[in-house]
N, C-alpha and C. Protein backbone atom coordinates (compact mmCIF):
# COMPACT_ATOMS: atom_id res chain seq x y z
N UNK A 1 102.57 162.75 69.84
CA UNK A 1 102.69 162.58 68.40
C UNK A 1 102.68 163.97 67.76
N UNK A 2 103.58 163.91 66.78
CA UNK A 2 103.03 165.62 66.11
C UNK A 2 104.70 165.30 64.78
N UNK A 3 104.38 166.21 63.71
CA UNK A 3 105.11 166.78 62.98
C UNK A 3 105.66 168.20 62.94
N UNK A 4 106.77 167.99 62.36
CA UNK A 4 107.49 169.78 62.52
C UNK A 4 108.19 169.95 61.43
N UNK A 5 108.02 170.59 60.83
CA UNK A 5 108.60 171.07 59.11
C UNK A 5 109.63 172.18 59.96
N UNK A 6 110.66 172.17 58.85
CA UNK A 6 111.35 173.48 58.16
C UNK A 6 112.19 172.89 57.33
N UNK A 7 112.65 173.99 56.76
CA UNK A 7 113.25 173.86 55.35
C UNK A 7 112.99 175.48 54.58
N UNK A 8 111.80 176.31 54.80
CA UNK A 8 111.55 177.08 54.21
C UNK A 8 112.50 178.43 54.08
N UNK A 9 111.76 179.29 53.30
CA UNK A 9 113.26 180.05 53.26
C UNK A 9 112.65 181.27 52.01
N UNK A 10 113.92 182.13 51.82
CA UNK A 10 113.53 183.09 50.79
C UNK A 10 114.28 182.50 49.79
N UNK A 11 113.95 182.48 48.53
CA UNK A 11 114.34 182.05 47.55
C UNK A 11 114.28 182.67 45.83
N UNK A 12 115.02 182.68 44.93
CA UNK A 12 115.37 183.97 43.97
C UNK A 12 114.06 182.45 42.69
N UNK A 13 113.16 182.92 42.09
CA UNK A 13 112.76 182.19 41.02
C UNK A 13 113.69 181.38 40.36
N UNK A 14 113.80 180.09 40.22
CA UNK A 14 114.61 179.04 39.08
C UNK A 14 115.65 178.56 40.51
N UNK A 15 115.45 178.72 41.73
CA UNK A 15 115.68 178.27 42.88
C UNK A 15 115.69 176.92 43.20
N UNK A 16 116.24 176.36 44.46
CA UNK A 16 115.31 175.47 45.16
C UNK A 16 115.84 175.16 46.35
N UNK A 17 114.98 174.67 47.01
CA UNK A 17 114.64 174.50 48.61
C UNK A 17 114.32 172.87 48.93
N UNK A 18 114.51 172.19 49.76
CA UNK A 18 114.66 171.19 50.38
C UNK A 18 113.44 171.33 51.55
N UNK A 19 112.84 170.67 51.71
CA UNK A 19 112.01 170.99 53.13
C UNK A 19 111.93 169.72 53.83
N UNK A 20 111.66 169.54 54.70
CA UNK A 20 111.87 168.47 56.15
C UNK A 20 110.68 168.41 57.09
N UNK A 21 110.13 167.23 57.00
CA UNK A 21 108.99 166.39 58.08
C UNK A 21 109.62 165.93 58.82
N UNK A 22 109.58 166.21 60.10
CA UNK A 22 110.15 165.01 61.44
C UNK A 22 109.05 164.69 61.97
N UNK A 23 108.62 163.20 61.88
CA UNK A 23 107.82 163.21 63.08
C UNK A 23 108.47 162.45 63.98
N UNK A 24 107.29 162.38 64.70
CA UNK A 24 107.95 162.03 66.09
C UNK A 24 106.68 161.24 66.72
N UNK A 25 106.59 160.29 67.48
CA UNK A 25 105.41 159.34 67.95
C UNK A 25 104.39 158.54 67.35
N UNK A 26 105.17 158.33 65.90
CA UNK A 26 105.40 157.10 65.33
C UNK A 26 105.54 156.73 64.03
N UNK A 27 106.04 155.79 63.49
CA UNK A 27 106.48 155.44 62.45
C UNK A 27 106.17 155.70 61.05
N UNK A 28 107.66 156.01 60.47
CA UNK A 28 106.86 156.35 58.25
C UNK A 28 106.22 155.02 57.86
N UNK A 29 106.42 153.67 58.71
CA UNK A 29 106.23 152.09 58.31
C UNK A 29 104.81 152.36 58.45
N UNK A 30 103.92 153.48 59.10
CA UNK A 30 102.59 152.80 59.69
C UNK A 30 101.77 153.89 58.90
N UNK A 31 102.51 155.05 58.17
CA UNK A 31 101.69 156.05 57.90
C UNK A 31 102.09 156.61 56.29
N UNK A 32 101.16 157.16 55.62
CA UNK A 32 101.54 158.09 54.49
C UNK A 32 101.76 159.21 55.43
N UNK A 33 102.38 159.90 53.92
CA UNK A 33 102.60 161.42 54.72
C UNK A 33 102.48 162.22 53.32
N UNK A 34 101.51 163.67 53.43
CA UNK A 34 101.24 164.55 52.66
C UNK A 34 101.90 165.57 52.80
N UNK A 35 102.39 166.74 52.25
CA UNK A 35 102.46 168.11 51.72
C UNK A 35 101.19 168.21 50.95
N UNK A 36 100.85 169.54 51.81
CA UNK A 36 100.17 170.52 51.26
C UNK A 36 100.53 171.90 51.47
N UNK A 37 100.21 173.05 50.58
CA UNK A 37 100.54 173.94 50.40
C UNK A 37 99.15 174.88 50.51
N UNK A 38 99.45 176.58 51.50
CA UNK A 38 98.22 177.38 51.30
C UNK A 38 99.37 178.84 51.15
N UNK A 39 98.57 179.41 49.95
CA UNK A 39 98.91 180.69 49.72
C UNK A 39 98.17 181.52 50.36
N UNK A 40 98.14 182.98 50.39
CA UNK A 40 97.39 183.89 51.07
C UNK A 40 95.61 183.95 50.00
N UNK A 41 94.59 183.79 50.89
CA UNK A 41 93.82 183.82 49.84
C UNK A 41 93.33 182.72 48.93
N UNK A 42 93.99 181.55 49.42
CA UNK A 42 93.76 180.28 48.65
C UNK A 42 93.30 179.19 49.10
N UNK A 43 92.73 178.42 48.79
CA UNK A 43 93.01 176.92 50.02
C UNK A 43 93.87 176.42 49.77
N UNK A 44 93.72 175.48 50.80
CA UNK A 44 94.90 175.04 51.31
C UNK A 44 94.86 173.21 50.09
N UNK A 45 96.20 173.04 49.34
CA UNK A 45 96.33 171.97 48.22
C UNK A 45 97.23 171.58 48.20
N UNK A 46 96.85 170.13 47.69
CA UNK A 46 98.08 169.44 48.09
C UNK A 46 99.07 169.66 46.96
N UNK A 47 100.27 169.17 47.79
CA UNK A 47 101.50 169.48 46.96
C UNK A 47 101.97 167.58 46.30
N UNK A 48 102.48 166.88 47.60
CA UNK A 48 102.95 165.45 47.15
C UNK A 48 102.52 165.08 48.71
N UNK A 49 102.61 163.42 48.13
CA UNK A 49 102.09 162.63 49.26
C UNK A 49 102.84 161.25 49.17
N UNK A 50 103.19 160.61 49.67
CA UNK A 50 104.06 159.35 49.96
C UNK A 50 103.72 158.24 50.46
N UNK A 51 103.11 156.98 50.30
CA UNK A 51 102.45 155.80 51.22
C UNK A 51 103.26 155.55 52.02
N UNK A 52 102.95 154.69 53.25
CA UNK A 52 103.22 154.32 54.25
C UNK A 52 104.68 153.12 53.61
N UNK A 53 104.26 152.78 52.78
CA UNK A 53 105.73 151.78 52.56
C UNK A 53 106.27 152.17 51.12
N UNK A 54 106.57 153.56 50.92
CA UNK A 54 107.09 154.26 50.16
C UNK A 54 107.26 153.99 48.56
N UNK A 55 106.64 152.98 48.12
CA UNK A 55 106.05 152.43 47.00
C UNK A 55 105.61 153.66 45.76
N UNK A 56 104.78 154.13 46.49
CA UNK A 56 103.85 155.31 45.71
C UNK A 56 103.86 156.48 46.36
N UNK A 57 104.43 157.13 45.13
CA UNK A 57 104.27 158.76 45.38
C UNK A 57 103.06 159.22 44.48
N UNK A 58 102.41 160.68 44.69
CA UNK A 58 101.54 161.34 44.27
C UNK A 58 101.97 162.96 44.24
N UNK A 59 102.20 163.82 42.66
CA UNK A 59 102.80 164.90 43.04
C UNK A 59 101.65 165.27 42.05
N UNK A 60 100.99 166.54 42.61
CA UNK A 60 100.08 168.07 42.07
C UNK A 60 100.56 168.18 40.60
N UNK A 61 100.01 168.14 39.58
CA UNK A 61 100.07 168.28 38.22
C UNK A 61 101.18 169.55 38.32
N UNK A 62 100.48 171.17 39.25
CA UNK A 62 101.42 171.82 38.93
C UNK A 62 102.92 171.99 39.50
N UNK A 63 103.52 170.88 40.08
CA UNK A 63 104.56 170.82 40.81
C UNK A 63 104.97 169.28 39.84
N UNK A 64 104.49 169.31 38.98
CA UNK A 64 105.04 167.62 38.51
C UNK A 64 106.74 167.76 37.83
N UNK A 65 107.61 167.39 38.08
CA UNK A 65 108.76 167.68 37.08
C UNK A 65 109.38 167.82 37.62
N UNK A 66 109.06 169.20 38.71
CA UNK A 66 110.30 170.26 39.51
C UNK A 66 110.27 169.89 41.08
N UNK A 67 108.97 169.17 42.02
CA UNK A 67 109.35 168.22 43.35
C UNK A 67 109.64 167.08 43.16
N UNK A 68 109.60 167.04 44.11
CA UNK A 68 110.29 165.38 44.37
C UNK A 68 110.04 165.21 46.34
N UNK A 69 109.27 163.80 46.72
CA UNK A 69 109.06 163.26 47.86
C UNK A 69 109.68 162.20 47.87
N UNK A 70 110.38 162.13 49.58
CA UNK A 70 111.13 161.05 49.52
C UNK A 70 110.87 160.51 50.68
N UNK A 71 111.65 159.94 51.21
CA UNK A 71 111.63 159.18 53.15
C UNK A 71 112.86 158.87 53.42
N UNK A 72 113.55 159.45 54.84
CA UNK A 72 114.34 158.58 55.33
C UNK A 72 113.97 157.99 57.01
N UNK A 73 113.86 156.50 56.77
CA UNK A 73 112.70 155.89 57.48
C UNK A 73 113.65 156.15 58.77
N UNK A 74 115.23 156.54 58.78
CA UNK A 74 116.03 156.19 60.03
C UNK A 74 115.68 157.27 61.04
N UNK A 75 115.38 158.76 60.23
CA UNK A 75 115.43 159.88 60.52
C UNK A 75 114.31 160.35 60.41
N UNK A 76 113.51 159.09 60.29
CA UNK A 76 111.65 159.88 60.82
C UNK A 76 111.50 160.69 59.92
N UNK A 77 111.79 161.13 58.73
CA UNK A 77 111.97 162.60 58.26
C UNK A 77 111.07 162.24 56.49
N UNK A 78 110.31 163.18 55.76
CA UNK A 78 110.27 163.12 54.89
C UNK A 78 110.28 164.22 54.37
N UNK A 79 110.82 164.49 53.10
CA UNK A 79 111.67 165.78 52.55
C UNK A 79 110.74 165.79 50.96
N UNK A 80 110.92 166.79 50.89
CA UNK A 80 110.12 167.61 49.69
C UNK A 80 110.84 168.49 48.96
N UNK A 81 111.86 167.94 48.19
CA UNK A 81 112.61 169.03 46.78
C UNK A 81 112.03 169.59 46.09
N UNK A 82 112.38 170.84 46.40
CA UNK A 82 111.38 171.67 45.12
C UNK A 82 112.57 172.06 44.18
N UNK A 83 112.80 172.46 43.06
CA UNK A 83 113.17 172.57 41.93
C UNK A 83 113.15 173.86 41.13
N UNK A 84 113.50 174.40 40.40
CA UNK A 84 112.90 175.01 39.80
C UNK A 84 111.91 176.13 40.19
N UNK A 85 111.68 176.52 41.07
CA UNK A 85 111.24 177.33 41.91
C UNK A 85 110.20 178.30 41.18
N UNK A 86 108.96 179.05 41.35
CA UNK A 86 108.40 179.78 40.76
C UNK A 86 107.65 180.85 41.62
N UNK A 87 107.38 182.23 41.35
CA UNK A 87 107.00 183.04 42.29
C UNK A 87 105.61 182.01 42.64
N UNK A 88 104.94 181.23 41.91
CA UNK A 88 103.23 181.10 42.18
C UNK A 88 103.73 180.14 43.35
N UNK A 89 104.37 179.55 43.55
CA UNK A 89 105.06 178.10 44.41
C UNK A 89 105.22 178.89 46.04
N UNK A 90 105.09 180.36 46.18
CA UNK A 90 105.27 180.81 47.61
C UNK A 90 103.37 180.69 48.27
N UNK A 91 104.21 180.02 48.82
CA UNK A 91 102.85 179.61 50.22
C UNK A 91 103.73 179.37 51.70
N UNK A 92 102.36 178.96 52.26
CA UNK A 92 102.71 178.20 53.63
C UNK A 92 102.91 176.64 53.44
N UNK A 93 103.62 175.57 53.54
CA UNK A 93 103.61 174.50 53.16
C UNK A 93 103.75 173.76 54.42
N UNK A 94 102.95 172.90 54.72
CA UNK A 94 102.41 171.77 55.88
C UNK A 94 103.03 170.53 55.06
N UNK A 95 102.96 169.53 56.03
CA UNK A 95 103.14 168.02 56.06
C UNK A 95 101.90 167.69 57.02
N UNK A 96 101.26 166.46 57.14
CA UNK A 96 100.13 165.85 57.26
C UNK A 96 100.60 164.06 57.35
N UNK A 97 99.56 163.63 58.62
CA UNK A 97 99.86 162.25 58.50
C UNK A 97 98.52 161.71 57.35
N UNK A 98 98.83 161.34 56.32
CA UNK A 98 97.92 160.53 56.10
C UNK A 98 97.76 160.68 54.33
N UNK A 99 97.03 159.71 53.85
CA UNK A 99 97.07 159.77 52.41
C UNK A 99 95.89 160.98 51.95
N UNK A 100 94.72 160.04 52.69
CA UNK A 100 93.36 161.13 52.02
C UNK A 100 92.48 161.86 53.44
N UNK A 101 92.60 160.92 54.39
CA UNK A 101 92.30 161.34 55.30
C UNK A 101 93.18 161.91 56.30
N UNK A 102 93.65 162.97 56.73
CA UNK A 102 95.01 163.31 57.73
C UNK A 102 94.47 163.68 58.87
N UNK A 103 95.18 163.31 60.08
CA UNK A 103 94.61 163.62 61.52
C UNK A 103 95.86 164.32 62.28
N UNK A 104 96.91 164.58 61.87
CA UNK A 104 98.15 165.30 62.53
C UNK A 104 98.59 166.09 61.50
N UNK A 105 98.56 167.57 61.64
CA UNK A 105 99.70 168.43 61.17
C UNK A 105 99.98 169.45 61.41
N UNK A 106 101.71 169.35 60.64
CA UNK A 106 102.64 170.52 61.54
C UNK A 106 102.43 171.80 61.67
N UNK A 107 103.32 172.53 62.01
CA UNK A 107 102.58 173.71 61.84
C UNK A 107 103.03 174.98 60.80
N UNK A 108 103.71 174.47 59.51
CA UNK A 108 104.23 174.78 58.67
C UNK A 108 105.48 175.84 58.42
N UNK A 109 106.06 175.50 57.29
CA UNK A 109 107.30 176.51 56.77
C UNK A 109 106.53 177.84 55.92
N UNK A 110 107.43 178.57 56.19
CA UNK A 110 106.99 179.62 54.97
C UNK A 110 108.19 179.38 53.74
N UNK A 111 107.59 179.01 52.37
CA UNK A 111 108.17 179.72 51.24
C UNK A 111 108.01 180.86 50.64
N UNK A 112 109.24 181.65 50.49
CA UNK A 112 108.94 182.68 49.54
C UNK A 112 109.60 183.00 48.11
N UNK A 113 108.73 182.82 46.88
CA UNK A 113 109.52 182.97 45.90
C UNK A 113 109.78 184.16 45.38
N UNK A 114 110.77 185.06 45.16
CA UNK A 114 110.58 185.64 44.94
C UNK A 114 112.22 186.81 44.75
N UNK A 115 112.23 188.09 43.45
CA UNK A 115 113.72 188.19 43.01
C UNK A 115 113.63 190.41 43.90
């Protein structure tokens, strides 16, 4: 079982980037799935999170507007649009199985915002 992000990338402010969860050893039907984000120096916070039967999303006050979480249940995959892009938005960004409690994650993308 495990997750594997990319998507990350260098990116100019007012940008945006697409990022990608695959997992693999078992189903989006059985699990939420989180983004979280750690900058240098920061903890590590969540970004958006998705239930197991894709009903309900949950996006970080300061990412509200400009992400967007989605699922494609065929392709195991859940994707994280970012928007609008902002230098504060460069971190390390993970995916995570789970809503509040997570027990698998990847081993993250780097974003960088920045002109």
């Amino acid at each position: 079982l495990y997750l594997v992000e990319s998507g990350g990338g260098l990116v100019q402010p007012g940008g945006s980037l697409r990022l990608l969860c695959l997992s693999s050893g078992f189903t989006l039907d059985d699990s939420a799935i989180s983004w979280y984000r750690q900058a240098p120096g920061k903890v590590r916070a969540l970004v958006a999170r998705i239930t197991n039967d894709g009903a309900n999303t949950n996006v970080a006050d300061s990412v509200k507007g400009r992400f967007t979480i989605s699922r494609d249940i065929a392709k195991n995959t859940v994707y994280l649009q970012m928007n609008s892009l902002k230098p504060e938005d460069t971190a390390m960004y993970y995916c995570a199985r789970g809503w509040t409690t997570l027990d698998y994650w990847g081993q993250g993308t780097q974003v960088t915002v920045s002109s």
